[in-house]
Protein backbone atom coordinates (compact mmCIF):
# COMPACT_ATOMS: atom_id res chain seq x y z
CA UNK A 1 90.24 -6.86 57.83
CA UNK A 2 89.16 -6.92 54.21
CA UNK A 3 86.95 -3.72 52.88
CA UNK A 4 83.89 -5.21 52.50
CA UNK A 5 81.67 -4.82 49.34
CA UNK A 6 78.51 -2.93 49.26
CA UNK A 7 76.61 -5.39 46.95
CA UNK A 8 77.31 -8.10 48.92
CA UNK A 9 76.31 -6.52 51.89
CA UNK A 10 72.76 -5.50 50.30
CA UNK A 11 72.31 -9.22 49.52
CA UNK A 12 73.56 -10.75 52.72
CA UNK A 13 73.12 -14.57 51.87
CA UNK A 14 71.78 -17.30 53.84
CA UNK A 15 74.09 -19.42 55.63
CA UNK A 16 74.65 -22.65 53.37
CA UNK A 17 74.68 -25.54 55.40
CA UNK A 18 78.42 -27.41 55.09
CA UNK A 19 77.85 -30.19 52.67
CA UNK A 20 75.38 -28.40 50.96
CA UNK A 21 76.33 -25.96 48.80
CA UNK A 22 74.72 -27.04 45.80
CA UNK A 23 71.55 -28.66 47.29
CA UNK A 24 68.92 -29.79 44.87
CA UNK A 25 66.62 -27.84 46.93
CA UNK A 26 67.68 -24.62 46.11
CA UNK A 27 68.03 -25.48 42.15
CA UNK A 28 64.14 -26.69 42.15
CA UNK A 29 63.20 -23.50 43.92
CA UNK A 30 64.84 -21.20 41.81
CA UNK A 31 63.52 -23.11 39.08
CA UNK A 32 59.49 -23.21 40.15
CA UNK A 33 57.37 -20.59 38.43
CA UNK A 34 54.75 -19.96 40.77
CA UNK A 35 55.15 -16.83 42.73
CA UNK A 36 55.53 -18.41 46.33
CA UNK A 37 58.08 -20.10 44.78
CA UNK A 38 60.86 -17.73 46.42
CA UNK A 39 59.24 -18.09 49.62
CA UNK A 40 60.67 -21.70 50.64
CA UNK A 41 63.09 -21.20 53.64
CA UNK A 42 65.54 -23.52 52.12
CA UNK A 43 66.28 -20.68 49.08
CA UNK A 44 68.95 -18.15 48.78
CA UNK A 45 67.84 -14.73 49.91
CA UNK A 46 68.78 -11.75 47.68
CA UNK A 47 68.44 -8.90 50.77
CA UNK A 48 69.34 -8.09 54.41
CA UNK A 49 68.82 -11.01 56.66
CA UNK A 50 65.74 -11.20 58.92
CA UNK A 51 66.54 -8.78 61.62
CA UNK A 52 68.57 -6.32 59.65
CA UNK A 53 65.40 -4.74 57.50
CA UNK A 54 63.94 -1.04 58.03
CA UNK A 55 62.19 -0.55 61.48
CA UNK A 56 58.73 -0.17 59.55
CA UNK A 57 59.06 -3.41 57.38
CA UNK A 58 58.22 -5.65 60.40
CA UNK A 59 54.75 -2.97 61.64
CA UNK A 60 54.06 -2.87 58.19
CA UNK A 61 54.25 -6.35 57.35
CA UNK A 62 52.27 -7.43 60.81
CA UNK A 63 49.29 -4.72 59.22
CA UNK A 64 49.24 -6.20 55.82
CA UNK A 65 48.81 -9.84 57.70
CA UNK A 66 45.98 -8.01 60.08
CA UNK A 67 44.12 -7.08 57.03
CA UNK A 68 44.51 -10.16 55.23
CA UNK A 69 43.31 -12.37 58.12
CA UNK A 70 40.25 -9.56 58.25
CA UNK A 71 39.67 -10.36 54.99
CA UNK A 72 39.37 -14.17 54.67
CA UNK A 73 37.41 -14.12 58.06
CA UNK A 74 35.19 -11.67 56.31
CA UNK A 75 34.91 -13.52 53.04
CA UNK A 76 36.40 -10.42 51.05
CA UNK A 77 38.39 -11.25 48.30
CA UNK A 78 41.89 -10.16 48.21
CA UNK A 79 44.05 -10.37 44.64
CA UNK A 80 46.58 -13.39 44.91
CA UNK A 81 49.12 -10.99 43.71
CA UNK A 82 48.46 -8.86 46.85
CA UNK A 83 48.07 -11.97 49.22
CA UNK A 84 51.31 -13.56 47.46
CA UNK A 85 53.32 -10.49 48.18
CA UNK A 86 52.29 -10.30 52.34
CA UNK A 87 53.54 -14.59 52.88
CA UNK A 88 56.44 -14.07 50.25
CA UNK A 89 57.30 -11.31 52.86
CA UNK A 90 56.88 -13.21 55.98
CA UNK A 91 58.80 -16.41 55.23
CA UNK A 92 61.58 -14.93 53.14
CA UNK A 93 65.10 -14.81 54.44
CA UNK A 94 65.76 -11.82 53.26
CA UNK A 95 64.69 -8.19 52.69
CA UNK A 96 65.65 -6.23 49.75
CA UNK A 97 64.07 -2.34 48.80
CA UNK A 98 62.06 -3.63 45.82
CA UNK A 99 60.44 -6.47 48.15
CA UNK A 100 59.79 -3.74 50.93
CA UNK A 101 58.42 -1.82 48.31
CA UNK A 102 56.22 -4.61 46.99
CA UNK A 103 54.77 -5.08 50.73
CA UNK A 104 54.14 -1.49 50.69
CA UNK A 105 52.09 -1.60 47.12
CA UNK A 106 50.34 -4.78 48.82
CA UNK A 107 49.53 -2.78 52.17
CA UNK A 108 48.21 0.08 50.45
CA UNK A 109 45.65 -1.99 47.91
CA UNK A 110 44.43 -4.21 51.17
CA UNK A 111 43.90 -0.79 53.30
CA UNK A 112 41.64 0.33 49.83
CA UNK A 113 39.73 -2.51 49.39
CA UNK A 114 39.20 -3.33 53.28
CA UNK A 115 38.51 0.57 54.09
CA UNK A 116 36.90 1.84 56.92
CA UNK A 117 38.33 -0.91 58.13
CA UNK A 118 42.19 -0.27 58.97
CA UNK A 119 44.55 -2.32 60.35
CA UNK A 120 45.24 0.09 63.65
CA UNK A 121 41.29 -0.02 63.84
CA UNK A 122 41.80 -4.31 63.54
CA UNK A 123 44.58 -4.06 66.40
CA UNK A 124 42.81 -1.65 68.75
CA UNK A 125 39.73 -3.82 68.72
CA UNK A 126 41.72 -6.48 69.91
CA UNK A 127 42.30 -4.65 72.74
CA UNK A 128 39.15 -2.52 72.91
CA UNK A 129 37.99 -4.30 76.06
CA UNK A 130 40.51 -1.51 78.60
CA UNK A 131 38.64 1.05 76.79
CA UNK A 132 34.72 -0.02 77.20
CA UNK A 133 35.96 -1.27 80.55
CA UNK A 134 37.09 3.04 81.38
CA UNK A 135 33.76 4.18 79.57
CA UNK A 136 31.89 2.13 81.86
CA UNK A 137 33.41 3.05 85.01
CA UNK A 138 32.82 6.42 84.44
CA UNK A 139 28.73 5.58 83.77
CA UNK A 140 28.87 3.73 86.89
CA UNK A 141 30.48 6.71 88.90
CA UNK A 142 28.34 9.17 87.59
CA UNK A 143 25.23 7.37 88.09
CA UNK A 144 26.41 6.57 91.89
CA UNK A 145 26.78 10.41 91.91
CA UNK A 146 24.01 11.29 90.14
CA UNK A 147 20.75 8.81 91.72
CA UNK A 148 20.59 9.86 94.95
CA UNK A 149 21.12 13.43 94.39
CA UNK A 150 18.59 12.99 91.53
CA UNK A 151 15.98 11.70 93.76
CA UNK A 152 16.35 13.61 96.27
CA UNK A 153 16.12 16.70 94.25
CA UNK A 154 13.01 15.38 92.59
CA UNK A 155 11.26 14.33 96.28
CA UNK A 156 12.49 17.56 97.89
CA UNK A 157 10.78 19.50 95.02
CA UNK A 158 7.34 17.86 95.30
CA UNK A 159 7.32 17.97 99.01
CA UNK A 160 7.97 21.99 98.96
CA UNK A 161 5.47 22.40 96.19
CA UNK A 162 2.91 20.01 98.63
CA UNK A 163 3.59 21.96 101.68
CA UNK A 164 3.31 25.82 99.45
CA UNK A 165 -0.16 25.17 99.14
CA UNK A 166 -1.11 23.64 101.78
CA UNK A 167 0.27 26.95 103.59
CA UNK A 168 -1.77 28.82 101.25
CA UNK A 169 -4.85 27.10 101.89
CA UNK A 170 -4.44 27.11 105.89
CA UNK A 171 -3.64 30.94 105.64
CA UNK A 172 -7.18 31.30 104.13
CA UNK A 173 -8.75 29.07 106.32
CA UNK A 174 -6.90 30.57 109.63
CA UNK A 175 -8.05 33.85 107.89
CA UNK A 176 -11.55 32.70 108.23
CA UNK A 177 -11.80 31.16 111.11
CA UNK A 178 -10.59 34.49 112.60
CA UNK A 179 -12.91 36.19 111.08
CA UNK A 180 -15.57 34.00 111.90
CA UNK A 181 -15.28 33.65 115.39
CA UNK A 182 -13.81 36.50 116.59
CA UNK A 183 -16.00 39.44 115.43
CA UNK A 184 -14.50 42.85 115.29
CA UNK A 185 -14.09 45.10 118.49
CA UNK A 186 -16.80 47.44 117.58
CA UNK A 187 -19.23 45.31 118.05
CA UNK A 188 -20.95 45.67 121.20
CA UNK A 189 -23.99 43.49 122.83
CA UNK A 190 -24.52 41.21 120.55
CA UNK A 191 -27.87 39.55 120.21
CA UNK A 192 -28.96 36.40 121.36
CA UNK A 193 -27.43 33.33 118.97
CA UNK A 194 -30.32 31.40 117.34
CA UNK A 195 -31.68 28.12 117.82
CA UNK A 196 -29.89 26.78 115.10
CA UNK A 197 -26.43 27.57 116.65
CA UNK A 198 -25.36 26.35 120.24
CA UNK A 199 -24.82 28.94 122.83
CA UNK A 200 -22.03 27.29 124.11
CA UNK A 201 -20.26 27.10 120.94
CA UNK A 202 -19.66 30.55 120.77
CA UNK A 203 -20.79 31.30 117.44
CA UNK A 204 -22.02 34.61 116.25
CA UNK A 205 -25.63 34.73 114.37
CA UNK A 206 -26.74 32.94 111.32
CA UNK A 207 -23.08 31.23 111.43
CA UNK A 208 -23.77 27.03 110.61
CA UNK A 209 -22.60 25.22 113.36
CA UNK A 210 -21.72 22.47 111.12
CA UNK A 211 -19.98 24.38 108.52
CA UNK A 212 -17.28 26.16 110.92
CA UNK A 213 -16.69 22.52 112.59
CA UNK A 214 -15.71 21.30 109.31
CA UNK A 215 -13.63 23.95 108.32
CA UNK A 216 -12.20 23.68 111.88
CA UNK A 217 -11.33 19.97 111.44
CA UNK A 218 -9.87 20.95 107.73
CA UNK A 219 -7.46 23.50 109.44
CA UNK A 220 -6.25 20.94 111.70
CA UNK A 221 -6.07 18.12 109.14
CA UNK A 222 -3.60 20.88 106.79
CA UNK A 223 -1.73 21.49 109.62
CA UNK A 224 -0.55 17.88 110.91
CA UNK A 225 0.16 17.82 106.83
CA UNK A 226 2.68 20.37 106.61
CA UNK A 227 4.09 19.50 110.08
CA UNK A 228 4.54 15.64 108.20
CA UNK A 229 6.04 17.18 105.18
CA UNK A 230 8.38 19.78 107.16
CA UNK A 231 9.72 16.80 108.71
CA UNK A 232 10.57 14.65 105.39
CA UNK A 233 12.34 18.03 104.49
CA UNK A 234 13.98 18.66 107.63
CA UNK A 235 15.64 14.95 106.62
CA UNK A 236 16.85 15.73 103.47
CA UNK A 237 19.01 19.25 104.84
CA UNK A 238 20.32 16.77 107.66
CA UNK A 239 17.96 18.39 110.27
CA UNK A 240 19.54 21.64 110.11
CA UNK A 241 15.89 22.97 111.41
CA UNK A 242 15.04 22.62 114.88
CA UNK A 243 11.77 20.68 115.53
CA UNK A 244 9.41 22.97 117.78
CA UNK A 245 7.77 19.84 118.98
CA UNK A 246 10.54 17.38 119.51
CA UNK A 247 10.26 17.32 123.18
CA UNK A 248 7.21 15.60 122.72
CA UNK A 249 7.38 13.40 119.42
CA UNK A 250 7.98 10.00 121.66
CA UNK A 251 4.61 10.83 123.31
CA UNK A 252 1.66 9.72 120.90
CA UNK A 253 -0.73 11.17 123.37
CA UNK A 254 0.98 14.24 124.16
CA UNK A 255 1.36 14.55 120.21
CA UNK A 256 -2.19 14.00 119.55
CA UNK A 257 -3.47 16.69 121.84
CA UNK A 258 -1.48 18.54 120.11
CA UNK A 259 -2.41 18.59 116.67
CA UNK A 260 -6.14 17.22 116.58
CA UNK A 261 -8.93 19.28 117.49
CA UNK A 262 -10.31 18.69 121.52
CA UNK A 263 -13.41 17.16 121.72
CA UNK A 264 -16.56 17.94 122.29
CA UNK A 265 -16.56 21.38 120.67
CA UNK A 266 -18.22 23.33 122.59
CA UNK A 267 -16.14 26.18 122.49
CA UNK A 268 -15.00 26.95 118.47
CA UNK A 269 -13.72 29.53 119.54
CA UNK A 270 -11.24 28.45 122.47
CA UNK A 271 -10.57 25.48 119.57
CA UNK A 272 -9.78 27.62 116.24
CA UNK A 273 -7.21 30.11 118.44
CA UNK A 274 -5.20 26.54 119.42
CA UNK A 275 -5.32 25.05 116.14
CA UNK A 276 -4.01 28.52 115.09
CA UNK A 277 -1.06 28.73 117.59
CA UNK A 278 -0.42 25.36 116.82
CA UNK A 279 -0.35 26.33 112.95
CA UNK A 280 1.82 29.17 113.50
CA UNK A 281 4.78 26.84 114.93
CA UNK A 282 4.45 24.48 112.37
CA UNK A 283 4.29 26.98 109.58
CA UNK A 284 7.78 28.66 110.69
CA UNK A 285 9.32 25.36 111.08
CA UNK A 286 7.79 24.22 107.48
CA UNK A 287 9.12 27.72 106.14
CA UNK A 288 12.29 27.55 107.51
CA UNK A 289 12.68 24.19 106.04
CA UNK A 290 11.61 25.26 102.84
CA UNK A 291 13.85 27.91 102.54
CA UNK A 292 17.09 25.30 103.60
CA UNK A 293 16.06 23.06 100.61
CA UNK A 294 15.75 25.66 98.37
CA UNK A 295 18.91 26.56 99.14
CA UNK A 296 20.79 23.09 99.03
CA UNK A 297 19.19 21.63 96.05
CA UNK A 298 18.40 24.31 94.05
CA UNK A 299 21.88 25.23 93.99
CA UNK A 300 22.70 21.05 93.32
CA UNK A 301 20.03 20.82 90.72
CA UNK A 302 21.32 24.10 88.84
CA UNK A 303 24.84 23.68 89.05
CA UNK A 304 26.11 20.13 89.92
CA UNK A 305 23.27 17.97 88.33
CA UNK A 306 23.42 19.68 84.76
CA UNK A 307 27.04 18.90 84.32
CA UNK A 308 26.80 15.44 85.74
CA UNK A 309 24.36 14.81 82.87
CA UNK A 310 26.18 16.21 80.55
CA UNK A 311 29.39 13.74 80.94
CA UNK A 312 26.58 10.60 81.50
CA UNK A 313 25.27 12.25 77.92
CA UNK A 314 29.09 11.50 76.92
CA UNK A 315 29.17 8.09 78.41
CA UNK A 316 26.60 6.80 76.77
CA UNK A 317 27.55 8.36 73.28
CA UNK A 318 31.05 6.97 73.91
CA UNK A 319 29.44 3.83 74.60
CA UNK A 320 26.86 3.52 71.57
CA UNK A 321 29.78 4.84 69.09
CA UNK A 322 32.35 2.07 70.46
CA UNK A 323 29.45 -0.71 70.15
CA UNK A 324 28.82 0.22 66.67
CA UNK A 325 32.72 0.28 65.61
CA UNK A 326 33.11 -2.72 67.36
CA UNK A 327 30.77 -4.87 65.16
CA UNK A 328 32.39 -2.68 62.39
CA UNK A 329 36.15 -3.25 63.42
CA UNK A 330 36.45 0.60 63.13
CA UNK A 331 37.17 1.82 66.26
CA UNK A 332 40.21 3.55 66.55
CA UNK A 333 41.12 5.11 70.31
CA UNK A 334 41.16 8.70 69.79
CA UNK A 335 42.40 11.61 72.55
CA UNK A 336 39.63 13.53 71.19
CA UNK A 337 36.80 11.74 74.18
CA UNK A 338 39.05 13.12 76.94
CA UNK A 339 38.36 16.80 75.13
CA UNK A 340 34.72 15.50 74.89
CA UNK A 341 33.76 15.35 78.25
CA UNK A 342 35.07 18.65 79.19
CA UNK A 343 33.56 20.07 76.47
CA UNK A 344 30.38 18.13 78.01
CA UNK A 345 30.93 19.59 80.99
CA UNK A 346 30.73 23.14 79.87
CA UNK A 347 28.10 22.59 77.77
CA UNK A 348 26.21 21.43 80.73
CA UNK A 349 27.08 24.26 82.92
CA UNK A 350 25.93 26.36 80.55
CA UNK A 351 22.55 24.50 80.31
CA UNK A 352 22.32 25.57 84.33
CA UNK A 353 22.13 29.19 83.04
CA UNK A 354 18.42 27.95 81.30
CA UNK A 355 14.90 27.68 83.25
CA UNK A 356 13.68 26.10 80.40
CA UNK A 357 14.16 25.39 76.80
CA UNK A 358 11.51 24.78 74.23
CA UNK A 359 11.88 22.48 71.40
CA UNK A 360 8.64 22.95 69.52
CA UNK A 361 5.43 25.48 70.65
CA UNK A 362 4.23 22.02 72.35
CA UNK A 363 6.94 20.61 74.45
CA UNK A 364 9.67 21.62 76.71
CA UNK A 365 12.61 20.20 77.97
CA UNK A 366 13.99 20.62 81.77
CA UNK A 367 17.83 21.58 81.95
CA UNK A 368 18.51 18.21 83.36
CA UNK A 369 16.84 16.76 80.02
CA UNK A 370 18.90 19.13 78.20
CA UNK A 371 22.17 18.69 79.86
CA UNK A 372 22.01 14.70 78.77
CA UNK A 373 21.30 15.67 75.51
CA UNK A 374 24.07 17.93 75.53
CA UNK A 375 26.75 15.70 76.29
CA UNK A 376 25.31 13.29 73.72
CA UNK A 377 25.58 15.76 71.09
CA UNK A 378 28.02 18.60 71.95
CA UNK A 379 28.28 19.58 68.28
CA UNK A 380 24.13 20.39 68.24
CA UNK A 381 24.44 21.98 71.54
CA UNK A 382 27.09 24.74 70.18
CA UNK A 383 25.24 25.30 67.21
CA UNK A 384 22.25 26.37 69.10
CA UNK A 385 24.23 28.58 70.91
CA UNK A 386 25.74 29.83 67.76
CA UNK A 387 22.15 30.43 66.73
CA UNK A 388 21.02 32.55 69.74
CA UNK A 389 24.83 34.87 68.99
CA UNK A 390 23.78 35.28 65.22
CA UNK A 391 20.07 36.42 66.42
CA UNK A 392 21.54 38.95 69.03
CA UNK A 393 24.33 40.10 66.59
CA UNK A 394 21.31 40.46 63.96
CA UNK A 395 19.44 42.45 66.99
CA UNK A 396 22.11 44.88 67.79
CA UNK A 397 22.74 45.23 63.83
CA UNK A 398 19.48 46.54 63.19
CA UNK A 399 19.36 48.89 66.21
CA UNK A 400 22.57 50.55 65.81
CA UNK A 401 21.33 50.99 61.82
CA UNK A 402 17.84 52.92 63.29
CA UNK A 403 19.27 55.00 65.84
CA UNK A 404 22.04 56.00 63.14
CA UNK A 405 18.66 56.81 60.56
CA UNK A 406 16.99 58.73 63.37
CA UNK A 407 20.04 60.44 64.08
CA UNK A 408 20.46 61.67 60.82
């Protein structure tokens, strides 16, 4: 087989159709000044045929078209030197180094003129839809997460706050009533009650008979309160706490006699010592309760809940950043979000560590409020932190320098 010659390999010609060797065609092409002239498919190529050209010709000759379409759609005006050199590339036969090189010059002033816009940011919008479609599945499975355990953690917390005072205030009143009606052991004989004040009711002198009724009648209204409230709880831990009345909660008398006060009164006394047996059940079980939730969701709303908030921060900042490159054809898929939400994640951990955070001397911000904000902005989040470090490096600066002064 014959050695075959480099030159003629570089410029691998066209096939010449038989019959056609000299076809008028080709002479009027070569001919034609204007500089799609050596674009018609019917000339003589000078370089490797299609197929044989460097792997990046082809990627970089599909960019140069991206940005060129981006540009006519956009209404920005592109050079006819620089839009010549992109077609002359597409339809010729042929691909030599100086007309890869040319595409290459014509890339280059199209990524200039078109920039931020990019041609891998024009491709990956195209396809943009798999990632919003991910971003959004996350939101959705952290908000399935993070509802329920949100309102639960929010009802949980003002029912125990509800049924704290009303303990409180039935202490005081059980207090009272004791106190009241029940006088102390050294008292001996004591005197006749006064016509104001019932014999019957039991009730020592100069005591209103209509003022220990009502706190009476208070007592027992505080009590079926926190027995109401004990129960919502006792829900929300899955009844982990035994009801001390559940034998008879399907008996709406037997549950009345229970908790309202017996009528006629004509024994406070007899009456207050009930309502505070009663109380005492109801307290233990509301305690109890208390205690479980406490437990439970105080250990969900410190540690869980922060960092769920944190990555929904990230969602939504993911989501907000890929609307605006979207409408920008900018957005470029980067493997930096994946490092994002982690980062979120410890940055809302972290946030757990905090009761509270103040903003200004006139508003605060609960860790939950925090932890969002924290996975919005991770880069705000750590310079806080880097904040508190320089003020406690500062601190332990100044009091190693004034023991060392004393010391001398």
């Amino acid at each position: 087989m014959a050695q075959s010659d480099p030159q003629v390999l570089r410029a691998f010609p066209e096939p010449i159709v038989p019959g056609s060797e000299t076809s008028p065609h080709v002479t009027a092409a070569a001919a034609t000044p204007h500089p799609l002239a050596a674009v018609d498919p019917g000339a003589k190529a000078t370089g490797a045929p299609r197929g044989a050209e460097p792997a990046y010709f082809e990627e970089a000759l599909q960019d140069a078209e991206r940005l060129l379409t981006y540009a006519a759609i956009a209404g920005v005006e592109v050079p006819d030197d620089v839009r010549d050199e992109v077609l002359r590339a597409r339809v010729a036969g042929g691909v030599t180094a100086d007309q890869a090189a040319r595409l290459l010059v014509a890339l280059t002033k199209l990524a200039a003129r078109l920039k931020p816009v990019s041609a891998e940011s024009l491709k990956a919008c195209g396809a943009g839809r798999h990632a919003v479609h991910s971003y959004w599945k996350w939101a959705i499975g952290l908000a399935v997460i993070i509802v329920p355990f949100s309102i639960a953690s929010f009802v949980t917390a003002s029912v125990s706050e509800a049924i704290r005072k009303d303990i409180v205030v039935a202490n005081e009143l059980a207090v009272k009533l004791t106190s009241q009606l029940q006088p102390p052991p050294t008292a001996s004989n004591p005197s006749s009650p006064t016509s104001g004040a019932p014999a019957a009711a039991g009730l020592p002198p100069g005591l209103p008979f209509v003022d220990v009724a009502t706190e009476l009648q208070q007592f027992a209204a505080i009590i079926r309160a926190v027995d109401g409230r004990a129960r919502q709880l006792n829900f929300f831990v899955l009844r982990s706490e035994s009801d001390p009345f559940a034998g008879i909660r399907t008996n709406p008398q037997a549950i009345h006699d229970k908790f309202e006060v017996k009528l006629p009164l004509t024994d406070l006394t007899t009456a207050a010592n009930e309502r505070i047996a009663v109380y005492q059940d109801v307290r233990y079980f509301g305690q109890r309760t208390l205690d479980d939730v406490s437990f439970f969701y105080g250990a969900i709303s410190t540690c869980l809940l922060p960092v769920l908030y944190a990555l929904l921060g990230t969602c939504a900042y993911l989501l907000r950043s890929f609307e605006q490159q979207m409408k920008a054809r900018t957005f470029i898929p980067s493997t930096a979000n994946s490092a994002r939400f982690l980062i979120a994640g410890i940055g809302g951990a972290v946030v757990g560590l905090f009761n509270n955070v103040t903003i200004t001397q006139g508003a605060s911000i609960p860790p939950l409020g925090i932890a969002f904000l924290v996975g919005y902005a991770v880069d705000v989040f750590f310079s806080f932190l880097e904040g508190l470090l320089d003020v406690f490096t500062k601190t332990k600066s100044g009091s190693e320098a004034l023991s060392t002064r004393h010391s001398r």
